[in-house]
Structures are given as structure tokens and as C-alpha cells.
PDB file of N, CA and C in Angstrom:
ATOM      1  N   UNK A   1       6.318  19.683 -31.044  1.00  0.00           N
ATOM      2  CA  UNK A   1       4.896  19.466 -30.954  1.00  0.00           C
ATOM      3  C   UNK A   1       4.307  20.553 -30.062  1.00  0.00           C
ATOM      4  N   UNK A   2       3.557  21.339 -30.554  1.00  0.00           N
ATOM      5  CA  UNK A   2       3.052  22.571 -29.877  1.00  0.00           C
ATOM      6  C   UNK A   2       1.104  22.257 -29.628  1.00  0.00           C
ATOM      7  N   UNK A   3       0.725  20.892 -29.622  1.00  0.00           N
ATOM      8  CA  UNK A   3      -0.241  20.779 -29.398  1.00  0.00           C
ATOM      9  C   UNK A   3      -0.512  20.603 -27.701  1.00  0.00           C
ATOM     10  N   UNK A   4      -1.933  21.988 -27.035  1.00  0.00           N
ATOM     11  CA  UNK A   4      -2.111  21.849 -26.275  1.00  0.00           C
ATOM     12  C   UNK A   4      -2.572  20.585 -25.257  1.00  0.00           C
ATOM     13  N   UNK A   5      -3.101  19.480 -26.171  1.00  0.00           N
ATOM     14  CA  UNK A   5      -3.703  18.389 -25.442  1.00  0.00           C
ATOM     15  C   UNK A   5      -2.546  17.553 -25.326  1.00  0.00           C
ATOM     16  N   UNK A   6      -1.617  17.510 -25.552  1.00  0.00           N
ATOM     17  CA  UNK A   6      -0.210  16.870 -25.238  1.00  0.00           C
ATOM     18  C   UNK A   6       0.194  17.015 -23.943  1.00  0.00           C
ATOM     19  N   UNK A   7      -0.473  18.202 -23.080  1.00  0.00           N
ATOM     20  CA  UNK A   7       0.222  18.682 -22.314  1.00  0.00           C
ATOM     21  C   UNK A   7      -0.567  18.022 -21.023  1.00  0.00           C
ATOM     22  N   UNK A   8       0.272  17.114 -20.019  1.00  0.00           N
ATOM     23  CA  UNK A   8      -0.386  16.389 -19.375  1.00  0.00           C
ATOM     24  C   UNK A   8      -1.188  17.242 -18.184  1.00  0.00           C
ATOM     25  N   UNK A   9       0.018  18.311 -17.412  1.00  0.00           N
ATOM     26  CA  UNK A   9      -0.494  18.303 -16.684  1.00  0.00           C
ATOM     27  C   UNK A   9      -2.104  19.420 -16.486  1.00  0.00           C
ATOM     28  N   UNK A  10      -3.053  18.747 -15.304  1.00  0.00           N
ATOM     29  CA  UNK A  10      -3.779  19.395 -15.369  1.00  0.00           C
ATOM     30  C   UNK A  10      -5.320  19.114 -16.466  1.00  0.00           C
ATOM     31  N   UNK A  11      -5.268  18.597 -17.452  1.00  0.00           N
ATOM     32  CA  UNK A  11      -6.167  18.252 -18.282  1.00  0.00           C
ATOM     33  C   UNK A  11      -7.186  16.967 -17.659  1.00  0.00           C
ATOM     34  N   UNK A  12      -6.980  16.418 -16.799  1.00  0.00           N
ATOM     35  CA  UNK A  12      -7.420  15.286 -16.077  1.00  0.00           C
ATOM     36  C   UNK A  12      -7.175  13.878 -16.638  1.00  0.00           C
ATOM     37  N   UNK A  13      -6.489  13.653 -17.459  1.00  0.00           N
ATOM     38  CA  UNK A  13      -6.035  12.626 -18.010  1.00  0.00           C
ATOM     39  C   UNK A  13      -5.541  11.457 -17.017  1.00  0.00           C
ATOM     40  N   UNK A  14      -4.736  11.991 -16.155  1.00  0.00           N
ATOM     41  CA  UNK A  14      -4.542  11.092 -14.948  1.00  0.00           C
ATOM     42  C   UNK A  14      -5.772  10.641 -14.276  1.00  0.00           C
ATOM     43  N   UNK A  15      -6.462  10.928 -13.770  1.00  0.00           N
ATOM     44  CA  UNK A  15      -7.635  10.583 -13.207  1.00  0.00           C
ATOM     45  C   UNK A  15      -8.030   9.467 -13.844  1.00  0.00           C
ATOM     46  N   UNK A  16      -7.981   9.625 -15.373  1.00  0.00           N
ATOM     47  CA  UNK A  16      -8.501   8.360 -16.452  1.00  0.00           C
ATOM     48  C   UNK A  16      -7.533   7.236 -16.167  1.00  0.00           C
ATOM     49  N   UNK A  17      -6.157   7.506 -15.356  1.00  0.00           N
ATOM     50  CA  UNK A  17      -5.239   6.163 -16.038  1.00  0.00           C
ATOM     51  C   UNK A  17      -4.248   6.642 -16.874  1.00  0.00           C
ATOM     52  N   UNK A  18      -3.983   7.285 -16.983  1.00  0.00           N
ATOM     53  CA  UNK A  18      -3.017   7.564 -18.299  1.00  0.00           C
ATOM     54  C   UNK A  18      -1.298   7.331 -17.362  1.00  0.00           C
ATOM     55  N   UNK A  19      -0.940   7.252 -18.335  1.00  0.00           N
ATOM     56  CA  UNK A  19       0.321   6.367 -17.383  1.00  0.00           C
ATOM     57  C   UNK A  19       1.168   8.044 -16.275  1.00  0.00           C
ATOM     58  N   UNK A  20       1.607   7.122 -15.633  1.00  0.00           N
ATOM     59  CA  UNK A  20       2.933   8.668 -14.896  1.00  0.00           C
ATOM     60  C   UNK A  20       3.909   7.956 -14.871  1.00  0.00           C
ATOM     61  N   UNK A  21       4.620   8.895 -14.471  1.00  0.00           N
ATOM     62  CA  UNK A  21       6.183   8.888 -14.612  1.00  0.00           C
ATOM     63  C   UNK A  21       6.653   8.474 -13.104  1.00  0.00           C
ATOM     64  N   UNK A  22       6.514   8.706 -11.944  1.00  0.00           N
ATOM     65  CA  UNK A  22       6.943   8.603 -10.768  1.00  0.00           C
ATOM     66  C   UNK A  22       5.592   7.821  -9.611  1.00  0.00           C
ATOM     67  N   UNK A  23       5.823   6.709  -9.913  1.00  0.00           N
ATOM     68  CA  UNK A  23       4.493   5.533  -8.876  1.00  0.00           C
ATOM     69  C   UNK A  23       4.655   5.901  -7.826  1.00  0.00           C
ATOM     70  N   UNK A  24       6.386   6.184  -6.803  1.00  0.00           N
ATOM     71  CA  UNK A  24       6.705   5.775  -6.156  1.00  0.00           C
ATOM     72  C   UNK A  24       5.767   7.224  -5.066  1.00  0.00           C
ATOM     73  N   UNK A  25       5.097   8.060  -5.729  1.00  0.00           N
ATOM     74  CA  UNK A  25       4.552   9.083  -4.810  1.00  0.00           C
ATOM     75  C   UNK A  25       2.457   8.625  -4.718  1.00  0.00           C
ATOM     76  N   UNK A  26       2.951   7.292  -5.067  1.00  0.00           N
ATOM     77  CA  UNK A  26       1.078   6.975  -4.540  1.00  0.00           C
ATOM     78  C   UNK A  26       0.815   7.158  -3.433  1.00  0.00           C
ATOM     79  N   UNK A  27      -0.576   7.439  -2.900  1.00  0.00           N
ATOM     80  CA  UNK A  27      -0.896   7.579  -1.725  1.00  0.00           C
ATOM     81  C   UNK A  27      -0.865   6.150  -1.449  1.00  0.00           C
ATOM     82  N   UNK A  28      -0.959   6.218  -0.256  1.00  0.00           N
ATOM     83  CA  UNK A  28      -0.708   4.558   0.785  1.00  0.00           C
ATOM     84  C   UNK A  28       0.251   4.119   0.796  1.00  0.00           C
ATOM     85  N   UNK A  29       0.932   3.879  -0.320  1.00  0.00           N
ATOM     86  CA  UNK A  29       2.257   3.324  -0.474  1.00  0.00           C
ATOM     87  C   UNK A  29       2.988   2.868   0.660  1.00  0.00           C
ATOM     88  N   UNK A  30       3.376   4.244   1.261  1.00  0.00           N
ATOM     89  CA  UNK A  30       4.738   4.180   2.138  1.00  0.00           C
ATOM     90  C   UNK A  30       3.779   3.699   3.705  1.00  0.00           C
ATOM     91  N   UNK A  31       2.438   4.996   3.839  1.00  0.00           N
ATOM     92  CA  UNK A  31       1.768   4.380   5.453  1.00  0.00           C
ATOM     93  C   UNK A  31       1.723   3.352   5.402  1.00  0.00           C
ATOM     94  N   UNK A  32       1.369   2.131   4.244  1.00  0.00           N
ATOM     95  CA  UNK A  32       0.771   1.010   4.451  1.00  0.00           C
ATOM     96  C   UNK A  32       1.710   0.571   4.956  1.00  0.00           C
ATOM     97  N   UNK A  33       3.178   0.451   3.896  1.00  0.00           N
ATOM     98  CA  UNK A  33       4.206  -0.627   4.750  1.00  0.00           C
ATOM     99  C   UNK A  33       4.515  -0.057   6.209  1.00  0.00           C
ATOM    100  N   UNK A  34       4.636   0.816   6.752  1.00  0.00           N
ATOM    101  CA  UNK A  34       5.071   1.269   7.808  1.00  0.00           C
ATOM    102  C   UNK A  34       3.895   0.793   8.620  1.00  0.00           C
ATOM    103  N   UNK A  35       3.073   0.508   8.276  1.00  0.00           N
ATOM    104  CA  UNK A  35       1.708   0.220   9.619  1.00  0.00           C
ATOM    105  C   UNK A  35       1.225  -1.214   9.140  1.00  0.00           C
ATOM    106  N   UNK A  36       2.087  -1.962   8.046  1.00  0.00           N
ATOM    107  CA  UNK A  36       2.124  -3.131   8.179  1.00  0.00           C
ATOM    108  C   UNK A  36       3.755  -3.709   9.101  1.00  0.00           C
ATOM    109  N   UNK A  37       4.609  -3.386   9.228  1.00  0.00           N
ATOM    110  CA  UNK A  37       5.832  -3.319   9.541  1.00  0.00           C
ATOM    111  C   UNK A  37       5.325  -3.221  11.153  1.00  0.00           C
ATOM    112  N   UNK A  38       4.699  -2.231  11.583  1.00  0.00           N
ATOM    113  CA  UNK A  38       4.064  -1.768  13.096  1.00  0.00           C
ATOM    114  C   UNK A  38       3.223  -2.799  13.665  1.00  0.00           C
ATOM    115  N   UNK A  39       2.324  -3.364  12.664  1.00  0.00           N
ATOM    116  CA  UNK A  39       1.525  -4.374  13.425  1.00  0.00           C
ATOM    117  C   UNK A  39       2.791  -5.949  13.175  1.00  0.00           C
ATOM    118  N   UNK A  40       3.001  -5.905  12.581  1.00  0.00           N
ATOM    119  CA  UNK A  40       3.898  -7.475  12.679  1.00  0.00           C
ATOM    120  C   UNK A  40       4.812  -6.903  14.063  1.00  0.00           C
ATOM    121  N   UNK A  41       5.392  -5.865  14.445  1.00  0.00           N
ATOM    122  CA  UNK A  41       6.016  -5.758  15.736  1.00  0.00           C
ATOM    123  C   UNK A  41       5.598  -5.889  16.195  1.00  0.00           C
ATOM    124  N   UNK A  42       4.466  -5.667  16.498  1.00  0.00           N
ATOM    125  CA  UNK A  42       3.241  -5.233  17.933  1.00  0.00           C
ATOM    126  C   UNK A  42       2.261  -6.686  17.916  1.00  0.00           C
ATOM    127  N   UNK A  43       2.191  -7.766  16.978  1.00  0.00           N
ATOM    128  CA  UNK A  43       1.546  -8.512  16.761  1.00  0.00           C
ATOM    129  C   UNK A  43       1.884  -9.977  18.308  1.00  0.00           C
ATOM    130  N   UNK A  44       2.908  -9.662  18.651  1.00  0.00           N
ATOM    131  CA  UNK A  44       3.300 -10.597  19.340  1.00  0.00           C
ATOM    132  C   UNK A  44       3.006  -9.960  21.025  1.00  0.00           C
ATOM    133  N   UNK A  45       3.450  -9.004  21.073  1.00  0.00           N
ATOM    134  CA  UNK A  45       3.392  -8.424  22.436  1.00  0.00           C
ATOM    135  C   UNK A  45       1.695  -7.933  23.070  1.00  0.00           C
ATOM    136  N   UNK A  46       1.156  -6.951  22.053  1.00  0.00           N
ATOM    137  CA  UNK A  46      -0.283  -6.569  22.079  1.00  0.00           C
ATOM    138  C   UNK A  46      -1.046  -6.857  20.405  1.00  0.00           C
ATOM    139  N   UNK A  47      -1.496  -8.201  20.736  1.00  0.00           N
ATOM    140  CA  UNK A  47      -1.585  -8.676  20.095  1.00  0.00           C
ATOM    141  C   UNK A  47      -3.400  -7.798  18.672  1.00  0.00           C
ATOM    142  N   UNK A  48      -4.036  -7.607  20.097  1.00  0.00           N
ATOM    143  CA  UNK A  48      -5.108  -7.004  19.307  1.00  0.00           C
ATOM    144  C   UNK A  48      -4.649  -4.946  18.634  1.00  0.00           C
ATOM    145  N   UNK A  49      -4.060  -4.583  19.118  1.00  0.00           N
ATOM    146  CA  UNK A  49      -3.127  -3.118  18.665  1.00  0.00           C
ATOM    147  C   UNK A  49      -2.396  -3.781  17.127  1.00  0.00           C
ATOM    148  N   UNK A  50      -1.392  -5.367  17.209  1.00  0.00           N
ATOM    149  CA  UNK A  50      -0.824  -5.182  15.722  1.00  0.00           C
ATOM    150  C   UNK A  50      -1.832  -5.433  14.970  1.00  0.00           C
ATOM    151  N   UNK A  51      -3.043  -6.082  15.303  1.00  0.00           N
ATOM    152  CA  UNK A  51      -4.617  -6.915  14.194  1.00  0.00           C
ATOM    153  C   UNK A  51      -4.916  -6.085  13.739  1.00  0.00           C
ATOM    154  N   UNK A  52      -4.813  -4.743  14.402  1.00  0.00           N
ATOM    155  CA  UNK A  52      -5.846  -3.039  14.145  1.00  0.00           C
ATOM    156  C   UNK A  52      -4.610  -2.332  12.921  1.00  0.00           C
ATOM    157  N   UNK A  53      -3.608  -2.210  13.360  1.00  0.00           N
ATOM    158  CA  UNK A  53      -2.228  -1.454  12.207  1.00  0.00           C
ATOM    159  C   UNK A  53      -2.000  -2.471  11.199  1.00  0.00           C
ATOM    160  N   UNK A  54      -2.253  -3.662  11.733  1.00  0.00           N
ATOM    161  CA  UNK A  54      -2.008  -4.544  10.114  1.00  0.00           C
ATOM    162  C   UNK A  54      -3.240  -4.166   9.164  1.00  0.00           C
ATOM    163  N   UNK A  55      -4.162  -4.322   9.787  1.00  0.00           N
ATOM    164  CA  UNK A  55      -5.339  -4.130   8.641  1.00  0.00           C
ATOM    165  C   UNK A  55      -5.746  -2.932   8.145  1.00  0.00           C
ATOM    166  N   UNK A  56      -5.059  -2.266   8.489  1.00  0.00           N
ATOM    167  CA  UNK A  56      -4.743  -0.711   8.123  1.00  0.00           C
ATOM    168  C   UNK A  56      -4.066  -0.652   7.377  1.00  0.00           C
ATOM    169  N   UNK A  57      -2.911  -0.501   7.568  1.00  0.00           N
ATOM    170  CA  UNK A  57      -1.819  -1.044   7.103  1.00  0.00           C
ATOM    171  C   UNK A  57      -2.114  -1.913   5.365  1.00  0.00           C
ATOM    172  N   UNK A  58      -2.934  -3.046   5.839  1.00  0.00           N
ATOM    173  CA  UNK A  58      -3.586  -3.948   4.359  1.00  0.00           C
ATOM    174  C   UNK A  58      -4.030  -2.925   3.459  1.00  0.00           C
ATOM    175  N   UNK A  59      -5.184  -2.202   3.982  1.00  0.00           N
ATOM    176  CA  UNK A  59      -5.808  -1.423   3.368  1.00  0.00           C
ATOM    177  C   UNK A  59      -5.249  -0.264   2.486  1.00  0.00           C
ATOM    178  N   UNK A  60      -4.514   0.336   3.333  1.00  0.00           N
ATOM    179  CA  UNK A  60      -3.589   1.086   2.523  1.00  0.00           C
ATOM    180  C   UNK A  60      -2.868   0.569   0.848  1.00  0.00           C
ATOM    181  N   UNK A  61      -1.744  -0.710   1.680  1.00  0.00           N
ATOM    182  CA  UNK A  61      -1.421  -1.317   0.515  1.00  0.00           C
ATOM    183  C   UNK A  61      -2.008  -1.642  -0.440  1.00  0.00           C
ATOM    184  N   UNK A  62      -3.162  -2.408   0.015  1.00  0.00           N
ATOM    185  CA  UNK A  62      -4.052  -2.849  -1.261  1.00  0.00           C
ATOM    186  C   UNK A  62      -4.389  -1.854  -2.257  1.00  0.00           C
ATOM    187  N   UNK A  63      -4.788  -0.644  -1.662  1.00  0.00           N
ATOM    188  CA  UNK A  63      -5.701   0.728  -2.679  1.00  0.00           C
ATOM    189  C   UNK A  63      -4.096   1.341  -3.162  1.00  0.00           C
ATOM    190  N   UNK A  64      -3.026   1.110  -2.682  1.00  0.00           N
ATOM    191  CA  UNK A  64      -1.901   1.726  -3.915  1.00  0.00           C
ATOM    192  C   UNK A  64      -1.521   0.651  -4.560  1.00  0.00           C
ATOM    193  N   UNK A  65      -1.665  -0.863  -4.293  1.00  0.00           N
ATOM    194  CA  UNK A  65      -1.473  -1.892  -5.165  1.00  0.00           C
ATOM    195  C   UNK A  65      -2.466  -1.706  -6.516  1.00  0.00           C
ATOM    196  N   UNK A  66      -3.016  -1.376  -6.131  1.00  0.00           N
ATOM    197  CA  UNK A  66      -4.910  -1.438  -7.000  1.00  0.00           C
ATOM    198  C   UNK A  66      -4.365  -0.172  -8.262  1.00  0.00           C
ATOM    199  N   UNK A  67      -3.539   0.687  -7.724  1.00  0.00           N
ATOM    200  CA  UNK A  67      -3.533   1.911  -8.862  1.00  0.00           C
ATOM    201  C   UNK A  67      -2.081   1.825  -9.366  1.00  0.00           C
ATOM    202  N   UNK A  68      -1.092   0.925  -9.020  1.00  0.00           N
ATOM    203  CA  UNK A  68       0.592   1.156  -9.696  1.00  0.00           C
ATOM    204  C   UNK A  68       0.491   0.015 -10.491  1.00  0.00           C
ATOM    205  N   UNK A  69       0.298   0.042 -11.998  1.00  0.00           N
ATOM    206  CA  UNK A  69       0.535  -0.718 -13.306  1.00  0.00           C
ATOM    207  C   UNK A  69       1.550  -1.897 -12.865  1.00  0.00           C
ATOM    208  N   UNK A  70       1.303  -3.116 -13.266  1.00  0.00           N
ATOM    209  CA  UNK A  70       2.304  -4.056 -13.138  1.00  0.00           C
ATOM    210  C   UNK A  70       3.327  -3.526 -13.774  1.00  0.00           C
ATOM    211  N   UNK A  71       4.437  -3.964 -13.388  1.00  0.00           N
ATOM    212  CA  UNK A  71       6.084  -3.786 -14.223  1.00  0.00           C
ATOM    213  C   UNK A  71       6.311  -2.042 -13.603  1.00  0.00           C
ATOM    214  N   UNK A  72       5.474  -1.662 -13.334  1.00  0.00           N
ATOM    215  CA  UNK A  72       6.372  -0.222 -12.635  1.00  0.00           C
ATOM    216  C   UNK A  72       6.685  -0.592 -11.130  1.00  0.00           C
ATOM    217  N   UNK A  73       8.039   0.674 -11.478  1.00  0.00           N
ATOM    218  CA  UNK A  73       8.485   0.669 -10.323  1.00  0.00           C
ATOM    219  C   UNK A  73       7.855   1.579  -8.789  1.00  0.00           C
ATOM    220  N   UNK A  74       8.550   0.848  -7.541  1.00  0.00           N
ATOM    221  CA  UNK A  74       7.101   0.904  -6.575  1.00  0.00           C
ATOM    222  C   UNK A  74       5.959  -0.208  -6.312  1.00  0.00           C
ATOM    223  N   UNK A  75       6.172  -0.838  -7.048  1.00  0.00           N
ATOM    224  CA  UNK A  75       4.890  -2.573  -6.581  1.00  0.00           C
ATOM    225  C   UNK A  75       5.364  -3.322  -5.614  1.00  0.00           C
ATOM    226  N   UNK A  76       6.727  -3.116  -5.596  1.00  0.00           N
ATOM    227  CA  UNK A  76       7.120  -4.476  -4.861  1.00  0.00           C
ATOM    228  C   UNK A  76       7.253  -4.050  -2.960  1.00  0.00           C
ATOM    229  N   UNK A  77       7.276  -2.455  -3.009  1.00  0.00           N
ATOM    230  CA  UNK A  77       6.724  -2.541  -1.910  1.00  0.00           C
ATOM    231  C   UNK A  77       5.846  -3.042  -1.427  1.00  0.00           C
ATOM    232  N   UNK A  78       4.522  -2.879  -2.246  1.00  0.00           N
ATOM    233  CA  UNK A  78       3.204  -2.715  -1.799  1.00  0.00           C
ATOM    234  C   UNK A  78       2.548  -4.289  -1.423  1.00  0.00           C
ATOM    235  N   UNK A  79       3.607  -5.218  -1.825  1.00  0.00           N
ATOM    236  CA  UNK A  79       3.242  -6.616  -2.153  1.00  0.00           C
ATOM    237  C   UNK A  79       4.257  -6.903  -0.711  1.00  0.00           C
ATOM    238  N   UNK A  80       5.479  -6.471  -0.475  1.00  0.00           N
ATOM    239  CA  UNK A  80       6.174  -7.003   0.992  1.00  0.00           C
ATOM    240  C   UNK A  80       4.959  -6.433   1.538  1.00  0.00           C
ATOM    241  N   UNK A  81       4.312  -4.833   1.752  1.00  0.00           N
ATOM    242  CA  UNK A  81       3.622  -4.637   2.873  1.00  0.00           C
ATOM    243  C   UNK A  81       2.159  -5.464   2.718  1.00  0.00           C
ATOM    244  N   UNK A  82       1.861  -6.166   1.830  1.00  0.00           N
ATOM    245  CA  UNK A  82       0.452  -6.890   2.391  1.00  0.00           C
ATOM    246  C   UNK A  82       1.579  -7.981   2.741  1.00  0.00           C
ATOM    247  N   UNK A  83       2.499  -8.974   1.927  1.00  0.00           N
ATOM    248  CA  UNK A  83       3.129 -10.104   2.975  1.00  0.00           C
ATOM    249  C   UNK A  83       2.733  -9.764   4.571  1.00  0.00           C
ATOM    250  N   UNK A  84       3.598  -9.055   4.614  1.00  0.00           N
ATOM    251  CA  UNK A  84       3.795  -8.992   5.986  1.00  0.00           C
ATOM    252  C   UNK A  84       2.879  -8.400   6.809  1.00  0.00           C
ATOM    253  N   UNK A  85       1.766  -7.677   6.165  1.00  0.00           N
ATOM    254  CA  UNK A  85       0.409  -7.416   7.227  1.00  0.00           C
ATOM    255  C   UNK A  85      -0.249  -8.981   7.262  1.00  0.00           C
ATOM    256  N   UNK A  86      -0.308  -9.635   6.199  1.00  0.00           N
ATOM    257  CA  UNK A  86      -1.611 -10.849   6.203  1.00  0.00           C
ATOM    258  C   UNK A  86      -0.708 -11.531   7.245  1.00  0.00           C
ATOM    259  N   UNK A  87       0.866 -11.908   7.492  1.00  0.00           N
ATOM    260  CA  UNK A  87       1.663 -12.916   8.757  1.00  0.00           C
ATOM    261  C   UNK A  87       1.249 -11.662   9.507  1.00  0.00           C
ATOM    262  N   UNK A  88       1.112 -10.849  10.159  1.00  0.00           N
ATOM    263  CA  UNK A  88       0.536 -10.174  11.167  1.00  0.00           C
ATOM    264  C   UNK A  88      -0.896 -10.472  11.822  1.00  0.00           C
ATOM    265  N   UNK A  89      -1.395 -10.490  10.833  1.00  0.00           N
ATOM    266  CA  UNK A  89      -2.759 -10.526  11.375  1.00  0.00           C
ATOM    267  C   UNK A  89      -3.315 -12.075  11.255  1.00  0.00           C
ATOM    268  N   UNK A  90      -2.208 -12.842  10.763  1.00  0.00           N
ATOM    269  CA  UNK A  90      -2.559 -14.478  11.292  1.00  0.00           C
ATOM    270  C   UNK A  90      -2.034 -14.627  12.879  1.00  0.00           C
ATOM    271  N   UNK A  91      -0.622 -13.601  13.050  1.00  0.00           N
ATOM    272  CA  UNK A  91       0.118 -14.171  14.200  1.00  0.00           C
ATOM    273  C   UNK A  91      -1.177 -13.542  15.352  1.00  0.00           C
ATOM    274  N   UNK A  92      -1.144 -12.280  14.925  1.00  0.00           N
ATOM    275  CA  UNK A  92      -2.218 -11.235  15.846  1.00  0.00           C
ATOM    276  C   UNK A  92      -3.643 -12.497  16.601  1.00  0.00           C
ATOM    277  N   UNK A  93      -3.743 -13.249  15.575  1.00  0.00           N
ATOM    278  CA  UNK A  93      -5.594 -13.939  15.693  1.00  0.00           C
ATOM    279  C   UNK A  93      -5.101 -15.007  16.190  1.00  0.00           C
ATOM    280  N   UNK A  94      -3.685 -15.617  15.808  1.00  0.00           N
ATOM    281  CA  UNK A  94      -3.253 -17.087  17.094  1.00  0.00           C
ATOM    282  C   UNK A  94      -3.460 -16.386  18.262  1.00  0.00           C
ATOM    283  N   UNK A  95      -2.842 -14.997  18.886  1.00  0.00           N
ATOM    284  CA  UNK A  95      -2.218 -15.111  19.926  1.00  0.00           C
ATOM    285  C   UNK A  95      -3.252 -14.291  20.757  1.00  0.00           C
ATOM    286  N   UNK A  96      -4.710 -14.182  19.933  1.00  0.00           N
ATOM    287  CA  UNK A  96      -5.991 -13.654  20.629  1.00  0.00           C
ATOM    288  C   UNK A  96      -6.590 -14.835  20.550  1.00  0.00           C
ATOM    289  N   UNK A  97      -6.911 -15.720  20.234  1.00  0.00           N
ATOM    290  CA  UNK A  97      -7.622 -16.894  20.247  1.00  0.00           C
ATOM    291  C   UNK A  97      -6.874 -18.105  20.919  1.00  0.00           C
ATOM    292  N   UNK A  98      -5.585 -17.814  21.238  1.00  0.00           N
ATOM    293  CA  UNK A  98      -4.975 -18.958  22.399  1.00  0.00           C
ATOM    294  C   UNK A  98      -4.817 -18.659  23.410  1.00  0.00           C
TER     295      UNK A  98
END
């Protein structure tokens, strides 16, 4: 097949959605879990520091949850790192409000 519009890269097709081959290089992906992972540590000791990296942390995850197709691989990070930011930032708001 020697047709030029075949040819992914560069044509902006991605931008539209068009599927890829490798999820696992979304942006947020990896900061989120790592700064959801940071605030569940920090959630107990300084409690308002883990509230601030978890919800960071959320944010991240959520906007690469939002763009990796169900059934590809790479989601199931993005789903431990909100787990474990949302128990962060419940433990974070007990242990500022008690």
C-alpha cells in the first residue's frame, strides 16, 4: 500500500483519536501515580502537603485516564493512581479536620 494518507505519522490524525500503538507514553500517566503514591505517604504525617500532591496527582491521572481507550494497555495504572489519591485525600481531610 503506497498510499500517502496511510501514513500516520504527522498528518494529525492522532489529535482526532485515531488509535496508537504505545498508551503507556501518555502524559500524566506516570507523575500522577507518583504524586498520588507521595501524597498517601505524606497524608498522615503533613497532612495538608499529601491533600496538595494527591490532588495533583488526581488531576494528572484523571486527564491520562480521559485519553487511554478502555481495554488498552496502561489504564490500570491510572485507576490504582486515582484509588489511592481519593484514600489520600480522605485520610489528608480526617487528619486536618480532627
Amino acid at each position: 500500500m503506497d498510499d500517502p494518507r496511510a501514513n500516520m505519522d504527522g498528518n494529525g490524525l492522532l489529535g482526532l483519536g485515531a488509535p496508537r500503538t504505545d498508551w503507556s507514553k501518555t502524559p500524566g500517566r506516570v507523575p500522577g501515580f507518583w504524586l498520588s503514591i507521595a501524597g498517601a505517604v505524606l497524608a498522615v504525617p503533613l497532612p495538608a502537603v499529601g491533600f496538595i500532591l494527591a490532588v495533583i496527582g488526581v488531576i494528572f491521572s484523571g486527564k491520562a485516564f480521559g485519553v487511554i481507550p478502555a481495554g488498552a494497555r496502561g489504564r490500570g495504572l491510572n485507576l490504582t493512581a486515582i484509588a489511592v489519591a481519593v484514600a489520600a485525600i480522605l485520610v489528608s481531610l480526617v487528619r486536618i479536620f480532627t
